[in-house]
Protein backbone atom coordinates (compact mmCIF):
# COMPACT_ATOMS: atom_id res chain seq x y z
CA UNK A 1 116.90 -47.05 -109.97
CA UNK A 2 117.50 -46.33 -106.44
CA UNK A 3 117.22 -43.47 -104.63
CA UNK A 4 118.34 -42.64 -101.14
CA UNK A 5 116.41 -40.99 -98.52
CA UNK A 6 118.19 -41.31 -95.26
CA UNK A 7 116.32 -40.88 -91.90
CA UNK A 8 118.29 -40.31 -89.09
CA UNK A 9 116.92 -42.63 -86.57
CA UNK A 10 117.56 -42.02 -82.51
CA UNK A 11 115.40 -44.15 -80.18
CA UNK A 12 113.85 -41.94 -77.62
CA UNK A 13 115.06 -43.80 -74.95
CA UNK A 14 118.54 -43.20 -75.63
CA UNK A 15 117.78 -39.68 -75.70
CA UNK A 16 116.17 -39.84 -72.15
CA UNK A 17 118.98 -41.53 -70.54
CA UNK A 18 121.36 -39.23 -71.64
CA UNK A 19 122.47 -35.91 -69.97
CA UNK A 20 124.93 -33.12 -69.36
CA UNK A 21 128.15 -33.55 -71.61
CA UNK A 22 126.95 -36.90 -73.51
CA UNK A 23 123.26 -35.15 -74.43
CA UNK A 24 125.27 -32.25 -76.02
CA UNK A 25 127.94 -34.32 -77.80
CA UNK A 26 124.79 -36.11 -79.42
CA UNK A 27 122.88 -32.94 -80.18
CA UNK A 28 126.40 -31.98 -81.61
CA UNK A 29 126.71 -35.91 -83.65
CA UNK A 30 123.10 -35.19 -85.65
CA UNK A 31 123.85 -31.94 -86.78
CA UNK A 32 126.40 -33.26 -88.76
CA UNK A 33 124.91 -34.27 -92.29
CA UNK A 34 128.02 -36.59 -93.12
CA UNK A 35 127.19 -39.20 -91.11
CA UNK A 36 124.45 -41.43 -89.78
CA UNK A 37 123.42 -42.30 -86.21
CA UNK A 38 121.22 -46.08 -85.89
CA UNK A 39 120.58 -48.40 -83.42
CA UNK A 40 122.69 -51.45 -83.58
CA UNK A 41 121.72 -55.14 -84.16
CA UNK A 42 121.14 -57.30 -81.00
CA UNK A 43 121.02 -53.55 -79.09
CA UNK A 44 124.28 -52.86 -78.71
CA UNK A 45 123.59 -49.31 -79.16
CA UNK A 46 124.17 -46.51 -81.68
CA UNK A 47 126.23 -47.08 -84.55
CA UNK A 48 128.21 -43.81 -85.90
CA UNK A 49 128.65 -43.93 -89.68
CA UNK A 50 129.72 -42.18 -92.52
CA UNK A 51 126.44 -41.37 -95.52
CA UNK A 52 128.90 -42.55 -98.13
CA UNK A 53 129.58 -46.00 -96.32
CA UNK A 54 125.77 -46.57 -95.66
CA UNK A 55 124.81 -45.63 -99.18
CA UNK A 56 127.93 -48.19 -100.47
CA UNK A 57 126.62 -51.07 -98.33
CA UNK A 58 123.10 -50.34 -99.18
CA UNK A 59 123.81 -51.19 -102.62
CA UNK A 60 126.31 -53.65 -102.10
CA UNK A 61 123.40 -55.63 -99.98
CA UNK A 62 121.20 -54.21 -102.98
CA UNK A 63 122.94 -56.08 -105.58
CA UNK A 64 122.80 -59.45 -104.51
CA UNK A 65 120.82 -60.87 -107.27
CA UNK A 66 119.32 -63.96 -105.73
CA UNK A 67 117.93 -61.67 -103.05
CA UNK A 68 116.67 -58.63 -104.64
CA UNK A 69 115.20 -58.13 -107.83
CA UNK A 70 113.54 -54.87 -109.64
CA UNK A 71 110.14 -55.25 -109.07
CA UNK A 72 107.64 -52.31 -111.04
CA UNK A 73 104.71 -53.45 -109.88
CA UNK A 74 103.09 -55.86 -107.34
CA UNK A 75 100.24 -58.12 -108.56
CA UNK A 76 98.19 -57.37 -105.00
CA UNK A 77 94.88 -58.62 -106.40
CA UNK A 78 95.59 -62.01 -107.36
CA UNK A 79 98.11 -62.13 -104.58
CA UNK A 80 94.49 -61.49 -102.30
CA UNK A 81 93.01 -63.92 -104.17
CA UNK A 82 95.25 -66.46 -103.45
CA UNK A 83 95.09 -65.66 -99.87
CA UNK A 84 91.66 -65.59 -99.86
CA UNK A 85 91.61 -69.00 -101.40
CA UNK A 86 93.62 -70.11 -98.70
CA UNK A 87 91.82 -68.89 -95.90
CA UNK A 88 88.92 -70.79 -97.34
CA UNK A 89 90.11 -73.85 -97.41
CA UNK A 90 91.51 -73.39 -93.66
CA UNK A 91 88.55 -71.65 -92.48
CA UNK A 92 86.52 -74.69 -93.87
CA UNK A 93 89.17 -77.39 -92.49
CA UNK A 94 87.84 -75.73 -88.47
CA UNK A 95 91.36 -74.50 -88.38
CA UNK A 96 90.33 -70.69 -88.14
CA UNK A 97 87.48 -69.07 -86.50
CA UNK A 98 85.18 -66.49 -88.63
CA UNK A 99 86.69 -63.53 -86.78
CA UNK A 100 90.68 -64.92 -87.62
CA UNK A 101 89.80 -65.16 -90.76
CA UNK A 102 88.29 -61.65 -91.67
CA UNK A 103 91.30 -60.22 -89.60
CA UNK A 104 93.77 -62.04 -91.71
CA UNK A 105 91.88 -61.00 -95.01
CA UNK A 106 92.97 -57.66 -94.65
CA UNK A 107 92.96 -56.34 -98.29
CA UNK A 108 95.40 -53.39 -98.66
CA UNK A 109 94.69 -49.59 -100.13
CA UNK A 110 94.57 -49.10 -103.67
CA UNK A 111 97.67 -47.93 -105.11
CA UNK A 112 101.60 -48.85 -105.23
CA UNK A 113 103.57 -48.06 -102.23
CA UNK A 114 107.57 -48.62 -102.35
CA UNK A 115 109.34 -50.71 -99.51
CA UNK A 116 111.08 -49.47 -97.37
CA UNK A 117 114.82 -50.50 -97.49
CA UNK A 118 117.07 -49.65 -94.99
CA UNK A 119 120.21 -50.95 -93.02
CA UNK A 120 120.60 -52.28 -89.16
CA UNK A 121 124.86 -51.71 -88.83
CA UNK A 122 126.09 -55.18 -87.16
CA UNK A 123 128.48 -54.14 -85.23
CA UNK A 124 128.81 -57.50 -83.29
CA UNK A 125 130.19 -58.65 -86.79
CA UNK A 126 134.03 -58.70 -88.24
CA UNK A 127 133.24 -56.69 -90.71
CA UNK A 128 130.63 -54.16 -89.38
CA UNK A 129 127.91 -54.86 -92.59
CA UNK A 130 124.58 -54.01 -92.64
CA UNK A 131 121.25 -55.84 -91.82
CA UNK A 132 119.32 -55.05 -94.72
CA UNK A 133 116.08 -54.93 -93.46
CA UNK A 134 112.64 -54.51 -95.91
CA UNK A 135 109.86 -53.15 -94.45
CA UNK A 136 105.99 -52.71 -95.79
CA UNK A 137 103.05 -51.75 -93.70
CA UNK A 138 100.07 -51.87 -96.26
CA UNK A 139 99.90 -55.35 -97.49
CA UNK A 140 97.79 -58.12 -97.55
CA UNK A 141 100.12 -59.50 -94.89
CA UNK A 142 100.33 -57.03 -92.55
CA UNK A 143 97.73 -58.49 -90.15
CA UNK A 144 99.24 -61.47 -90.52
CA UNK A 145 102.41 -60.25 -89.58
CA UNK A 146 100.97 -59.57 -86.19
């Protein structure tokens, strides 16, 4: 099952750059519920959208099966333990200090957390698709990830 909850994203700095006419006409842009306002891929700026096209190539992107998969639950502890196993063995091999190694062990909060799924527009593309991002702050990865 999917479910949509679309944020309307607007990078501050576009916000700050703009003013007079173009502030207003923006202002104006994210009242309007029927469409979507994101930051391009490779910053080319804001992409104007319709909901109903985001939402169709969300789950277009969504239903490439070799990709994505329905997942109800994520094994986190023996995914740990496997990391912890492997920090071990590189910890041991003088590949990793003491300190790089508790960092990296970073052993998430209890509890399942859903991705976050969302769409960069590509506008640089022929046919404007999305960049299906999936993002996922509290995992046994994240300070890896830095």
């Amino acid at each position: 099952m999917v479910s949509f909850h679309i944020t309307r994203t607007i990078p501050s700095s576009f916000q700050f750059c703009l003013q007079g006419p173009l502030k207003k006409a923006l202002g104006t842009l994210t009242s309007n519920e029927s469409i979507i306002i994101k930051p391009t891929d490779k910053t080319f700026g804001l992409a104007i959208m319709t909901k109903d096209w985001y939402k169709g190539e969300a789950l277009c992107q969504l239903q490439h099966q070799n990709v994505y998969c329905l997942v109800l639950s994520i094994p986190w502890e023996v995914i740990f333990g496997n990391l912890s196993k492997l920090l071990m063995n590189v910890f041991f091999s003088k590949c990793i200090t003491l300190q790089e190694k508790e960092f990296l062990l970073h052993h998430p909060p209890k509890g399942f957390q859903a991705y976050l799924f969302y769409l960069i527009p590509k506008v640089h593309k022929p046919n404007h698709c999305g960049h299906p991002i999936c993002s996922y702050n509290a995992n046994v990865f994240e300070h890896a990830s830095k």
